[in-house]
PDB file of N, CA and C in Angstrom:
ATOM      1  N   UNK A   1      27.931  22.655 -39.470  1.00  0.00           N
ATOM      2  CA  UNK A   1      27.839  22.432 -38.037  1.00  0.00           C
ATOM      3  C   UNK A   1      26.540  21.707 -37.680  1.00  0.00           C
ATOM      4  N   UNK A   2      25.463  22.096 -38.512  1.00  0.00           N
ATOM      5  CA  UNK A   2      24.376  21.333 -37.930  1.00  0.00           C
ATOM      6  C   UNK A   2      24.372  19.951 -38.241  1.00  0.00           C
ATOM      7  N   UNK A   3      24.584  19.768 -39.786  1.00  0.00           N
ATOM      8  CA  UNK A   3      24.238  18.485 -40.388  1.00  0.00           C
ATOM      9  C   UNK A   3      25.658  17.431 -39.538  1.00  0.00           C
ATOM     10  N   UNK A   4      26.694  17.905 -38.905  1.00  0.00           N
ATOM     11  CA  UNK A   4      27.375  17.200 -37.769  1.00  0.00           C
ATOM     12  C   UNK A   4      27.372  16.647 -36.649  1.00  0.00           C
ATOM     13  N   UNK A   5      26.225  18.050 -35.599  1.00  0.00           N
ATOM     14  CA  UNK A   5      25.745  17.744 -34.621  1.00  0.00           C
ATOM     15  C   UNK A   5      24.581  16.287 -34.873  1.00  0.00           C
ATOM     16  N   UNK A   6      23.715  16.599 -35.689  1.00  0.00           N
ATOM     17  CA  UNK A   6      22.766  15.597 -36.099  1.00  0.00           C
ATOM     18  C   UNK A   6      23.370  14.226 -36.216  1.00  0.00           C
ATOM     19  N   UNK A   7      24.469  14.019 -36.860  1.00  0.00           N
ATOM     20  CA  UNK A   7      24.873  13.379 -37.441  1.00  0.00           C
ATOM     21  C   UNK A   7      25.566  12.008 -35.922  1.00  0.00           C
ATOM     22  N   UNK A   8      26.412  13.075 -35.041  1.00  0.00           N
ATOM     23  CA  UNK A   8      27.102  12.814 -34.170  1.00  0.00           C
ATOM     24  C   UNK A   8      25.941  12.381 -32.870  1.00  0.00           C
ATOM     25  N   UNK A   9      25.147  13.093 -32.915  1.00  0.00           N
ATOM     26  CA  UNK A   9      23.373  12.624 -31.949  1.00  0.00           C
ATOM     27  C   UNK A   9      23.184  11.858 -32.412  1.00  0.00           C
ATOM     28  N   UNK A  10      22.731  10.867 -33.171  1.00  0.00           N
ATOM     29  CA  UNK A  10      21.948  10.278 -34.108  1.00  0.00           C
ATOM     30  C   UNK A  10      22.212   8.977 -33.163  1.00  0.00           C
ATOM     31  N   UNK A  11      23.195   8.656 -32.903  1.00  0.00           N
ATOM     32  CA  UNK A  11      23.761   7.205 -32.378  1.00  0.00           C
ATOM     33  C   UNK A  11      23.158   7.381 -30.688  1.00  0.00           C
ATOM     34  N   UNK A  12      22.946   8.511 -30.342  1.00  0.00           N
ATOM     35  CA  UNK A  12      23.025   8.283 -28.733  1.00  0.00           C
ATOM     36  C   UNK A  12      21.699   8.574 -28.184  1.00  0.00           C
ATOM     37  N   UNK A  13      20.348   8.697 -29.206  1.00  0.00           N
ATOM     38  CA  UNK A  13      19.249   8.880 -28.636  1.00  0.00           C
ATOM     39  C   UNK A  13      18.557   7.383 -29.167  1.00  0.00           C
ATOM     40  N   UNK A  14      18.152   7.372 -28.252  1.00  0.00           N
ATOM     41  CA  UNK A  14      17.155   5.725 -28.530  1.00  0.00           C
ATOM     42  C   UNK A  14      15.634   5.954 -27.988  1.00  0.00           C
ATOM     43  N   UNK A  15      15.056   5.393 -28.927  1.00  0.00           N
ATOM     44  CA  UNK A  15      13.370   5.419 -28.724  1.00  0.00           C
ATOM     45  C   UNK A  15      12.951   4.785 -28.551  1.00  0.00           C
ATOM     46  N   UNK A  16      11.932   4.442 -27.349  1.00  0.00           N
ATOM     47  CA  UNK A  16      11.500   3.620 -26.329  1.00  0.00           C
ATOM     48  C   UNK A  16       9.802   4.235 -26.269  1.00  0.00           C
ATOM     49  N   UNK A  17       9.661   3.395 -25.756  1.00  0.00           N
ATOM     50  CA  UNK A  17       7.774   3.645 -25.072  1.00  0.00           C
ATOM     51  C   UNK A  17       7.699   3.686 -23.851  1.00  0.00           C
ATOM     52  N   UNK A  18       6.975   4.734 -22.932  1.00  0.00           N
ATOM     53  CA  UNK A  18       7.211   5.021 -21.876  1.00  0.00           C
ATOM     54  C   UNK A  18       5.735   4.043 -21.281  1.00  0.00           C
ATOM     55  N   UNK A  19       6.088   2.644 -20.839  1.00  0.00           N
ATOM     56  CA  UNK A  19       4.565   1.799 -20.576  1.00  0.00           C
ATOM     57  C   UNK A  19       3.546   2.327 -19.728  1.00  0.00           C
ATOM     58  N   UNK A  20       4.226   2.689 -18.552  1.00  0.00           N
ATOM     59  CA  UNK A  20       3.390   3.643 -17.471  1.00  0.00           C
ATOM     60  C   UNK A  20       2.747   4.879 -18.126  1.00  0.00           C
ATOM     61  N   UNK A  21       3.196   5.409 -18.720  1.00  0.00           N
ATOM     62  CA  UNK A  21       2.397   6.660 -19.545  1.00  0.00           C
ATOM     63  C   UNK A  21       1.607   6.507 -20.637  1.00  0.00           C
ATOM     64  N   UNK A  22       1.646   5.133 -21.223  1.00  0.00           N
ATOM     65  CA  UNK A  22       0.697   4.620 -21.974  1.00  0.00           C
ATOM     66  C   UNK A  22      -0.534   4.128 -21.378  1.00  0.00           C
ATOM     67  N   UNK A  23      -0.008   3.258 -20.361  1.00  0.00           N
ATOM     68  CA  UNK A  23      -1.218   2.759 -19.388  1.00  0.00           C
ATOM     69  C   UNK A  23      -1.983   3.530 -18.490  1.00  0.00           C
ATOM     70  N   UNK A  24      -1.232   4.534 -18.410  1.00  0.00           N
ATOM     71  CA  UNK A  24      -1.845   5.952 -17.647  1.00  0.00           C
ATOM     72  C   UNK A  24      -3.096   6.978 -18.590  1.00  0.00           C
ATOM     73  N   UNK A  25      -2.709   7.119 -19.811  1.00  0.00           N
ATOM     74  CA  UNK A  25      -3.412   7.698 -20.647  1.00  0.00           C
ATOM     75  C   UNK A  25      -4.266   6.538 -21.574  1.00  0.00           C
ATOM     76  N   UNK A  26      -4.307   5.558 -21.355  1.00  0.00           N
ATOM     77  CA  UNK A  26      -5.196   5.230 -21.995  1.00  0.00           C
ATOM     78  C   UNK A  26      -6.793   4.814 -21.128  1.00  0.00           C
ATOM     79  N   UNK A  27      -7.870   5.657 -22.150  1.00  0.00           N
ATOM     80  CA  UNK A  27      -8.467   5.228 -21.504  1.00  0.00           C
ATOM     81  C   UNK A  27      -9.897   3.619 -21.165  1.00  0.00           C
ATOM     82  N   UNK A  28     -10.123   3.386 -19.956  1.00  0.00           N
ATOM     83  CA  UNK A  28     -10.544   2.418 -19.175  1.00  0.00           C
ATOM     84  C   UNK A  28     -11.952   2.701 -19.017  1.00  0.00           C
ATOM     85  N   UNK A  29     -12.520   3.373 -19.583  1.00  0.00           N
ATOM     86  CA  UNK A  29     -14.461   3.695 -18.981  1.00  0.00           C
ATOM     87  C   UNK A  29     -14.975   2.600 -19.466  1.00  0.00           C
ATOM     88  N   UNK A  30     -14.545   1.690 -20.282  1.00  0.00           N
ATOM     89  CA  UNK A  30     -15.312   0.439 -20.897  1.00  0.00           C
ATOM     90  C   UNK A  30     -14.628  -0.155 -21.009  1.00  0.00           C
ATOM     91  N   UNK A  31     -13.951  -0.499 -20.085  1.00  0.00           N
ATOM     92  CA  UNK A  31     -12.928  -1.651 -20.021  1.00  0.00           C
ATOM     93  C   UNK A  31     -13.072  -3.031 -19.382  1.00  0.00           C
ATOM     94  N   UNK A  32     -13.025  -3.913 -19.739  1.00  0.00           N
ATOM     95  CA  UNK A  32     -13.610  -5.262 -19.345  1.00  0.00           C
ATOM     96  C   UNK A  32     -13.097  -6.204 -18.211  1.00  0.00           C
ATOM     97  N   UNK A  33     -12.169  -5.374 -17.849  1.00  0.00           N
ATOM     98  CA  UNK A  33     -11.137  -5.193 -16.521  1.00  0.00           C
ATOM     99  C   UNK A  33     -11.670  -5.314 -15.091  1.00  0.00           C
ATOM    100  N   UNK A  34     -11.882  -6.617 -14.426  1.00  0.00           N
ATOM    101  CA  UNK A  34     -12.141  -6.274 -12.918  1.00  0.00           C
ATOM    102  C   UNK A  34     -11.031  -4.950 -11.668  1.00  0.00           C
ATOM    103  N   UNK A  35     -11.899  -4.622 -11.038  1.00  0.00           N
ATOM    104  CA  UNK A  35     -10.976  -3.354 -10.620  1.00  0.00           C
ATOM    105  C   UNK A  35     -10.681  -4.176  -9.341  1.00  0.00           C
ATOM    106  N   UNK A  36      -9.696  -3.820  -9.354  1.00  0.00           N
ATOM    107  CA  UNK A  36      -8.957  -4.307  -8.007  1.00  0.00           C
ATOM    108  C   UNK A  36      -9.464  -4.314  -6.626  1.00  0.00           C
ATOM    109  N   UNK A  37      -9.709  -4.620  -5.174  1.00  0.00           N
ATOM    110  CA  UNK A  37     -10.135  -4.102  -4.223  1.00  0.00           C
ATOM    111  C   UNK A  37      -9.134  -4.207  -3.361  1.00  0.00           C
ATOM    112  N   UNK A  38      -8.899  -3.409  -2.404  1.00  0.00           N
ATOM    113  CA  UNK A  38      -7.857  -3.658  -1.466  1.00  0.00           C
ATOM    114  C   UNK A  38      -7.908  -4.885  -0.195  1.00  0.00           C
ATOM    115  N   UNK A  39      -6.910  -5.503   0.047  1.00  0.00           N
ATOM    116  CA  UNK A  39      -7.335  -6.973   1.172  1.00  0.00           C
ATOM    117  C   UNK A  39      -7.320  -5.938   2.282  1.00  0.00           C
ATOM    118  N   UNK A  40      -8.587  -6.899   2.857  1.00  0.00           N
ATOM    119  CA  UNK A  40      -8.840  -6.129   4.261  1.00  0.00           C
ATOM    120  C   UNK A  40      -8.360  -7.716   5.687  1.00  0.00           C
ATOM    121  N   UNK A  41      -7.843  -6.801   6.647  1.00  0.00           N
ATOM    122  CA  UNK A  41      -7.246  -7.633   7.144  1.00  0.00           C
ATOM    123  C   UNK A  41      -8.281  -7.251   8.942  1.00  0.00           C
ATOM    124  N   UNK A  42      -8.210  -8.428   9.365  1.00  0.00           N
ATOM    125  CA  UNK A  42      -8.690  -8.215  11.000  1.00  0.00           C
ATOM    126  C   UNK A  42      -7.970  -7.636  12.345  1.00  0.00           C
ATOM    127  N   UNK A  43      -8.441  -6.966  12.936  1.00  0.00           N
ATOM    128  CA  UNK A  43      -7.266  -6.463  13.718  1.00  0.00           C
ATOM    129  C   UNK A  43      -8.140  -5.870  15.232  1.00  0.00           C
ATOM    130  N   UNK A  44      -7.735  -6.138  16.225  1.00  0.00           N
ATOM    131  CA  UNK A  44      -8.125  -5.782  17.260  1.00  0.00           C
ATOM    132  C   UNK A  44      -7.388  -4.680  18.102  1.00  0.00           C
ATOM    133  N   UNK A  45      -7.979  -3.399  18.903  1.00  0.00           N
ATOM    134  CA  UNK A  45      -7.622  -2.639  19.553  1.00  0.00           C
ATOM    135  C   UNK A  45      -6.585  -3.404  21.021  1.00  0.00           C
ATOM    136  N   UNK A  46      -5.382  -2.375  21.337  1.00  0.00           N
ATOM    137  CA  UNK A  46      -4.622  -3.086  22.105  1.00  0.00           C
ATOM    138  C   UNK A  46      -4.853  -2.447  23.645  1.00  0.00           C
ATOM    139  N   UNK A  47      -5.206  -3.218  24.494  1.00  0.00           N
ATOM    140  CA  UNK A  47      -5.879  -2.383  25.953  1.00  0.00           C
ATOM    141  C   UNK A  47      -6.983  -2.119  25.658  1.00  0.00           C
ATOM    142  N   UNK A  48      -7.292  -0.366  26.210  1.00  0.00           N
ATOM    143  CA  UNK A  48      -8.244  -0.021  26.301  1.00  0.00           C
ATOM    144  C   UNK A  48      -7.617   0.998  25.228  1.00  0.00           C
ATOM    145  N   UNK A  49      -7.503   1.052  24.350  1.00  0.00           N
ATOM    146  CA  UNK A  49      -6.918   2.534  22.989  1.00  0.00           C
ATOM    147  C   UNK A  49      -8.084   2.549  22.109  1.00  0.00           C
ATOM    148  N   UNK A  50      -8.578   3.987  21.869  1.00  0.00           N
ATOM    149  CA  UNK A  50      -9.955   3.782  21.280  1.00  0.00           C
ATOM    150  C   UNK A  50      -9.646   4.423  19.803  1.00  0.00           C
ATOM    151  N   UNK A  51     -10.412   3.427  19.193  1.00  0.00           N
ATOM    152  CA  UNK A  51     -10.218   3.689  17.488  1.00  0.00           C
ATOM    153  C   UNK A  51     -11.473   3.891  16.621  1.00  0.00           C
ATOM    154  N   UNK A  52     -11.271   4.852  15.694  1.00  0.00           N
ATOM    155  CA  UNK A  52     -12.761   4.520  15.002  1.00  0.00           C
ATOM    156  C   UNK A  52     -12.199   4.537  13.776  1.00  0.00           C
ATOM    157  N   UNK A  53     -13.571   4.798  13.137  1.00  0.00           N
ATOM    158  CA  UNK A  53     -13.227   4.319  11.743  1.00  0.00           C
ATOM    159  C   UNK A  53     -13.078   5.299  10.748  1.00  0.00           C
ATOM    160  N   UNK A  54     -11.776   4.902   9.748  1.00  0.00           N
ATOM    161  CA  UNK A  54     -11.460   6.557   8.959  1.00  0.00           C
ATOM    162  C   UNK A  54      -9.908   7.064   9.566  1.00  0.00           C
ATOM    163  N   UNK A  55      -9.442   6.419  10.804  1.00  0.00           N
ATOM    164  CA  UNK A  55      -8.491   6.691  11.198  1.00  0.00           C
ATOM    165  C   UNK A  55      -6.921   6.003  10.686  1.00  0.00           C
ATOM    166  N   UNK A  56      -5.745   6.210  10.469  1.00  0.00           N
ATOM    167  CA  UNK A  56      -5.004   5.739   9.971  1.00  0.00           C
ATOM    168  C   UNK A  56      -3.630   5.704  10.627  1.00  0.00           C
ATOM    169  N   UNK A  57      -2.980   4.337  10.931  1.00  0.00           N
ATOM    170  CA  UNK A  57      -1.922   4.190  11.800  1.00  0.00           C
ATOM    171  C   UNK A  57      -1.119   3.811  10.779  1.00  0.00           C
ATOM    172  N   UNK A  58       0.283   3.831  11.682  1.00  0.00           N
ATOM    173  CA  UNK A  58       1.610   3.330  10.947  1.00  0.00           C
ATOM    174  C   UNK A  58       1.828   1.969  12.151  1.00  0.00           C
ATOM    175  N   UNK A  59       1.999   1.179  10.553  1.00  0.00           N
ATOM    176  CA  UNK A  59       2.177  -0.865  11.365  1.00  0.00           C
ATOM    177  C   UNK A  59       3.513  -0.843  10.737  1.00  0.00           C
ATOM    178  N   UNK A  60       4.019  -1.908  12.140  1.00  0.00           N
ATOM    179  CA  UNK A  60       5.549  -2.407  11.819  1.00  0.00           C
ATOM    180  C   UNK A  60       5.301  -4.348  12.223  1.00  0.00           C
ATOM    181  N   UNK A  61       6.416  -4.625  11.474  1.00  0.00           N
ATOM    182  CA  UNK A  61       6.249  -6.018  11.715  1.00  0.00           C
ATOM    183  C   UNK A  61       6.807  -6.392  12.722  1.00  0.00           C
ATOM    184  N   UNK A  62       6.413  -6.748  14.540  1.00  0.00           N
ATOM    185  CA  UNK A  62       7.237  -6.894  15.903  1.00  0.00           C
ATOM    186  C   UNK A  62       7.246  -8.578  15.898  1.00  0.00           C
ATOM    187  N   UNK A  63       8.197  -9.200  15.255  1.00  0.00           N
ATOM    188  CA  UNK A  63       8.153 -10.531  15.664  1.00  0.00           C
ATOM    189  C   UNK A  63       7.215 -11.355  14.366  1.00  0.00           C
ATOM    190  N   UNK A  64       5.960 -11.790  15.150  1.00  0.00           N
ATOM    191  CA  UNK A  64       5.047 -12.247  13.813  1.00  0.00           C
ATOM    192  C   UNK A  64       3.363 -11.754  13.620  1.00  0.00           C
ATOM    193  N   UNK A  65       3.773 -10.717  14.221  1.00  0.00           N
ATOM    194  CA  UNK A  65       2.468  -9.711  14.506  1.00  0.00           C
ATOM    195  C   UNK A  65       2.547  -8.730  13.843  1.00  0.00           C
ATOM    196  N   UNK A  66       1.323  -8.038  12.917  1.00  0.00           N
ATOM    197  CA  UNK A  66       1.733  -6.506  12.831  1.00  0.00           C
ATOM    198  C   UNK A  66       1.175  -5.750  14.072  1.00  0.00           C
ATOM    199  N   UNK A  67       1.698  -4.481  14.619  1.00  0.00           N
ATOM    200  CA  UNK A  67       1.617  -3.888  15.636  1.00  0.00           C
ATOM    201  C   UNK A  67       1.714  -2.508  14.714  1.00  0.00           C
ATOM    202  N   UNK A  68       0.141  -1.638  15.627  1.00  0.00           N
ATOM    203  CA  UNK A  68       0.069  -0.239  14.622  1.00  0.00           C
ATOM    204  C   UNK A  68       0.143   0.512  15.922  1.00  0.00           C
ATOM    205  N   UNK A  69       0.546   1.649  15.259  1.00  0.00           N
ATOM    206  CA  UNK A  69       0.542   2.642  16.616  1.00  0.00           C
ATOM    207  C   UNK A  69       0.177   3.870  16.282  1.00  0.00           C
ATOM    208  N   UNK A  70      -0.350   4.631  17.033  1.00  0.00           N
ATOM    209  CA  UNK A  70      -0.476   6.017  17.487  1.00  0.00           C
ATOM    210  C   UNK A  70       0.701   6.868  18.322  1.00  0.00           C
ATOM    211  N   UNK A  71       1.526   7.477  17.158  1.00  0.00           N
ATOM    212  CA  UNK A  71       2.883   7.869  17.521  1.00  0.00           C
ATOM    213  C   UNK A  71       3.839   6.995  17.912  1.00  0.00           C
ATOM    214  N   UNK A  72       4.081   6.722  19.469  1.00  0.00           N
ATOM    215  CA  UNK A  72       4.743   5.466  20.016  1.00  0.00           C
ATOM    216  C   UNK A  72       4.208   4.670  20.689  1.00  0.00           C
ATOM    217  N   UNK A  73       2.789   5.265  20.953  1.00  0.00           N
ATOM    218  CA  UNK A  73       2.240   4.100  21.495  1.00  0.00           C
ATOM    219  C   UNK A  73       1.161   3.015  20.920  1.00  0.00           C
ATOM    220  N   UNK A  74       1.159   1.378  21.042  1.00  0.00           N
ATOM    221  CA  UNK A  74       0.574   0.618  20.750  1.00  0.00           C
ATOM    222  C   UNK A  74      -0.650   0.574  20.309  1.00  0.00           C
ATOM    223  N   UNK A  75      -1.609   0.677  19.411  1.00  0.00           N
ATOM    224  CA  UNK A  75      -2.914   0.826  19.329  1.00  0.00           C
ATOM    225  C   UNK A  75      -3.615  -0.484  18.598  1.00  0.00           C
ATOM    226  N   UNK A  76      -3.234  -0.961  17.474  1.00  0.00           N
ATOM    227  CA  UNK A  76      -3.841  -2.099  16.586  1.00  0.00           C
ATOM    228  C   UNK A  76      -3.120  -3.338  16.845  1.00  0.00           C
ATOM    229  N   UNK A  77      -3.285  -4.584  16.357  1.00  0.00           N
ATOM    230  CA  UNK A  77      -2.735  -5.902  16.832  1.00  0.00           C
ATOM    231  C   UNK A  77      -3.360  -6.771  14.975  1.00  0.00           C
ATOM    232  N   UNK A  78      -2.896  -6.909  14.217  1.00  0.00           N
ATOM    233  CA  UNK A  78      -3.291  -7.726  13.691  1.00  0.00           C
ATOM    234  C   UNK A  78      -1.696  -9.252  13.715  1.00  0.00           C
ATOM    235  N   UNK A  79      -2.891 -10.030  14.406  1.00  0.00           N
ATOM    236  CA  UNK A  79      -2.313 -10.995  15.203  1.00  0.00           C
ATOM    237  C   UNK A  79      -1.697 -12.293  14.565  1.00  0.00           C
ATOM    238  N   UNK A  80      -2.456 -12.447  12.971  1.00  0.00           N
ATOM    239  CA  UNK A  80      -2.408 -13.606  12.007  1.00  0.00           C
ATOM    240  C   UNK A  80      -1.660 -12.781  10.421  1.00  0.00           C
ATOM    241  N   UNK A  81      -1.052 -11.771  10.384  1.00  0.00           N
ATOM    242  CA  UNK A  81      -0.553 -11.265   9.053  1.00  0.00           C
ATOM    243  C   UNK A  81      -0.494 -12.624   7.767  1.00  0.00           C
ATOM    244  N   UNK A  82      -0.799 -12.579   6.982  1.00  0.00           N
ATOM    245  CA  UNK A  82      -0.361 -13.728   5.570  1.00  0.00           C
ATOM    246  C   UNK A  82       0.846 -13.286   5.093  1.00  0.00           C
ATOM    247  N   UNK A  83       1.374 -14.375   4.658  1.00  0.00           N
ATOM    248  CA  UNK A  83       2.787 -14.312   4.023  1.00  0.00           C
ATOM    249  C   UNK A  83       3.348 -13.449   3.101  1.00  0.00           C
ATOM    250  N   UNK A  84       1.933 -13.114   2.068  1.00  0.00           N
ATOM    251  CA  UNK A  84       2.020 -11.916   1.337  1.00  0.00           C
ATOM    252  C   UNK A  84       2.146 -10.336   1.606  1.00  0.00           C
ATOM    253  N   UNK A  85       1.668 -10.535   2.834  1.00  0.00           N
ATOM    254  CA  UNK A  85       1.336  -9.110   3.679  1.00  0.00           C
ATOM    255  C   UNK A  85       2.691  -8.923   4.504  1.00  0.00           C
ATOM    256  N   UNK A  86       3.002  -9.926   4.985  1.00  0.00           N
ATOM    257  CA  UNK A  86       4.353  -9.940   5.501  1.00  0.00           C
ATOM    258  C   UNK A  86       5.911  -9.548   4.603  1.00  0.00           C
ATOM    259  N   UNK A  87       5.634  -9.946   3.187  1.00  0.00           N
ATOM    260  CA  UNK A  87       7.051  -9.885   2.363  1.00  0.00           C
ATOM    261  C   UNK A  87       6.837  -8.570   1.950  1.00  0.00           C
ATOM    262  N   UNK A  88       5.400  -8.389   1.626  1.00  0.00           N
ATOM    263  CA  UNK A  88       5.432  -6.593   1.300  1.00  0.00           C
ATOM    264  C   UNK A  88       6.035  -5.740   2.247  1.00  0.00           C
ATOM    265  N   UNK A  89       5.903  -5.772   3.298  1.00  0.00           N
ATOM    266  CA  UNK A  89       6.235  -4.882   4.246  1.00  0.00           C
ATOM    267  C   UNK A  89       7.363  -4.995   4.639  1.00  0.00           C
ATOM    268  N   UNK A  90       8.035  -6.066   4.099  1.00  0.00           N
ATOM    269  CA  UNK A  90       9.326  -6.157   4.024  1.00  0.00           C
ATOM    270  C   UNK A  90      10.105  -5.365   3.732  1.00  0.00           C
ATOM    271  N   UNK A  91       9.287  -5.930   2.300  1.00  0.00           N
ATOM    272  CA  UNK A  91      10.029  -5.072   0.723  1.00  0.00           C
ATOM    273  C   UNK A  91       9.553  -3.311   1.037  1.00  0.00           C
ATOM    274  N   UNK A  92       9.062  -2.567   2.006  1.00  0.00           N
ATOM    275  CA  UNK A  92       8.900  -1.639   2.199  1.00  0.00           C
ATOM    276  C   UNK A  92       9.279  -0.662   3.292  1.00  0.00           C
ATOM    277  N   UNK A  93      10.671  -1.477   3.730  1.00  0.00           N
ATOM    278  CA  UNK A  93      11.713  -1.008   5.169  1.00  0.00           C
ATOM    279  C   UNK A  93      10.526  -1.113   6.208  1.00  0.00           C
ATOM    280  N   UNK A  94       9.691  -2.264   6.284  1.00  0.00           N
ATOM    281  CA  UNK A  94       9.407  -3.151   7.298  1.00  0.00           C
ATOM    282  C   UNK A  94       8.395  -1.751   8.400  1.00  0.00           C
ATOM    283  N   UNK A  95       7.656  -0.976   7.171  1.00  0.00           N
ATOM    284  CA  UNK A  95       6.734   0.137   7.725  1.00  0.00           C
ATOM    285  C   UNK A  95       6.225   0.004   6.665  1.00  0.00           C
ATOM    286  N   UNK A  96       4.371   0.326   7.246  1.00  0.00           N
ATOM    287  CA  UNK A  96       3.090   0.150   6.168  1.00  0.00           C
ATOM    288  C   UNK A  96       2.189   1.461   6.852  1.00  0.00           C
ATOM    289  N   UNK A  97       0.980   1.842   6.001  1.00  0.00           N
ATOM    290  CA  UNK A  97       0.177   2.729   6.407  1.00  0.00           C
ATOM    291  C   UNK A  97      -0.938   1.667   6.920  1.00  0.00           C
ATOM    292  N   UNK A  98      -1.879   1.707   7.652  1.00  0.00           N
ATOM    293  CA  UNK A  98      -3.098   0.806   7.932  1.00  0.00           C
ATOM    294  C   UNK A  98      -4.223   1.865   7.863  1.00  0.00           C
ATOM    295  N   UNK A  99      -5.116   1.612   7.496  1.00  0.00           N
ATOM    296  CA  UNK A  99      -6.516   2.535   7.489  1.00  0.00           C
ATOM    297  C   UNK A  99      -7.584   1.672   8.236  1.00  0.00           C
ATOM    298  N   UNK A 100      -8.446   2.207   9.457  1.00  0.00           N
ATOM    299  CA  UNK A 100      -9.491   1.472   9.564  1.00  0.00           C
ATOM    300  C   UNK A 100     -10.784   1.866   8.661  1.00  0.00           C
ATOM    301  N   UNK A 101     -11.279   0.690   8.382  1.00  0.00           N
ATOM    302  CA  UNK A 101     -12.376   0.852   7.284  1.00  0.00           C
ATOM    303  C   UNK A 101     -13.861   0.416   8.131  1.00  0.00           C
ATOM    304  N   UNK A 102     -13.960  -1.057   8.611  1.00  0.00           N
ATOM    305  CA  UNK A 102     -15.096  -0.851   9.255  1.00  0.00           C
ATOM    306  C   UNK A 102     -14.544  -1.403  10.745  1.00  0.00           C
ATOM    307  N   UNK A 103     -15.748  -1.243  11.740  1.00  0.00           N
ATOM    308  CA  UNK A 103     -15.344  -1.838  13.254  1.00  0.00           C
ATOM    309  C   UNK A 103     -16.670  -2.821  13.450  1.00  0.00           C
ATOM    310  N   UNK A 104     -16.648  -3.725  14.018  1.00  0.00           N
ATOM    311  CA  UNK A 104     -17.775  -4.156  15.074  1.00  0.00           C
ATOM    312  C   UNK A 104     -18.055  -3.898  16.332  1.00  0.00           C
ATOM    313  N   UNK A 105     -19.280  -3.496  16.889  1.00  0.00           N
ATOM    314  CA  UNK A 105     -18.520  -2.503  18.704  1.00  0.00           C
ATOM    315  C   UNK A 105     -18.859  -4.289  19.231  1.00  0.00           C
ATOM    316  N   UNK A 106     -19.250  -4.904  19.163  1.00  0.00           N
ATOM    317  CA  UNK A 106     -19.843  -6.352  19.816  1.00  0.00           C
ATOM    318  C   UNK A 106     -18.015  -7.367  19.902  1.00  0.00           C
ATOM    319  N   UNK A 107     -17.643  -7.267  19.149  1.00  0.00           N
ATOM    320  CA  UNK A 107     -17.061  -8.284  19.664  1.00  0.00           C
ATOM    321  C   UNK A 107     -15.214  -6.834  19.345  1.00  0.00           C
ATOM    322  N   UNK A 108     -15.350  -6.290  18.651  1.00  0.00           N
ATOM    323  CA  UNK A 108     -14.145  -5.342  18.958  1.00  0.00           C
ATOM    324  C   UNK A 108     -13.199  -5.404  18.106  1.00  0.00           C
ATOM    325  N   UNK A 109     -13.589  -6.333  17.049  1.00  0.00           N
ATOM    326  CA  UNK A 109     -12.816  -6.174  15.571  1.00  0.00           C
ATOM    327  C   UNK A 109     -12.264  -5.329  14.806  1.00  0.00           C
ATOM    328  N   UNK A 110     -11.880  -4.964  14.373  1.00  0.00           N
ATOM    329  CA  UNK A 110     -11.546  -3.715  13.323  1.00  0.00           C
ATOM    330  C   UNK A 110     -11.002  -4.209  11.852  1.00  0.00           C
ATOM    331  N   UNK A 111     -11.756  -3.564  10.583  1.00  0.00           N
ATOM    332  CA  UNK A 111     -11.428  -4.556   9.062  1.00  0.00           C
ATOM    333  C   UNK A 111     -10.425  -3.297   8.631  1.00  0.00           C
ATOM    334  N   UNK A 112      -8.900  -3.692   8.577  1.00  0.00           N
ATOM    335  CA  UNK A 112      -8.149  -2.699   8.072  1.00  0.00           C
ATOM    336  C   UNK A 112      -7.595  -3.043   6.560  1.00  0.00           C
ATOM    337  N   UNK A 113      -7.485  -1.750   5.739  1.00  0.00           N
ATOM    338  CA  UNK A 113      -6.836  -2.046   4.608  1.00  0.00           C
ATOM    339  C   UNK A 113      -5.042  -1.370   5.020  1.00  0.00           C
ATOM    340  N   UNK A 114      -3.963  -2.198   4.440  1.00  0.00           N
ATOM    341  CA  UNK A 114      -2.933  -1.806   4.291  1.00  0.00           C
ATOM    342  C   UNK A 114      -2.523  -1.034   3.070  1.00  0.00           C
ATOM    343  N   UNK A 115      -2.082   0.043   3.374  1.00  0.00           N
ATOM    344  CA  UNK A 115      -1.322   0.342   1.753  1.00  0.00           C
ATOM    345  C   UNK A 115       0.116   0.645   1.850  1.00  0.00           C
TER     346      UNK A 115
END
């Protein structure tokens, strides 16, 4: 019975390398590898909606704007999205997280990263 079962398995297990779990465990402390940084994008407060920094909205793509909000209402405006930033959020049922990272109080900017 055993040397059957074995026998009859033998054909239906296949061995593979799991890449993500290789690239996960191997390690990177001296690795010659630039580390990635996240694109930070410009974005201005919409009205008078006050934002600081550290805070994190959900952006949808309205037209050719991203538009972030605070629940349902309007809060961020990034007004110029890039093409790249645009197909991602596509490819992601057309909802992104936004983080504000830094602000300027002078002119009312805000530098957001998307993830």
């Amino acid at each position: 019975m055993g040397a059957d079962f074995k026998a009859k398995a033998k054909r239906s297990f296949e061995k593979c390398w799991d890449n993500a779990a290789v690239a996960a465990n191997t390690p990177d402390l001296f690795a010659r590898g630039a580390d990635r940084a996240p694109s930070r994008y410009e974005a201005e407060a919409i009205g008078s909606a006050t934002v600081s920094v550290g805070e994190s909205f959900s952006v949808r793509m309205e037209g050719s704007q991203l538009v972030g909000r605070r629940g349902t209402s309007p809060v961020l405006l990034v007004s110029n999205p890039t093409k790249n930033l645009r197909l991602s959020i596509e490819q992601g049922c057309n909802i992104a997280r936004a983080s504000v990272v830094a602000s300027d109080p002078i002119s009312g900017i805000f530098e957001v990263t998307i993830h």
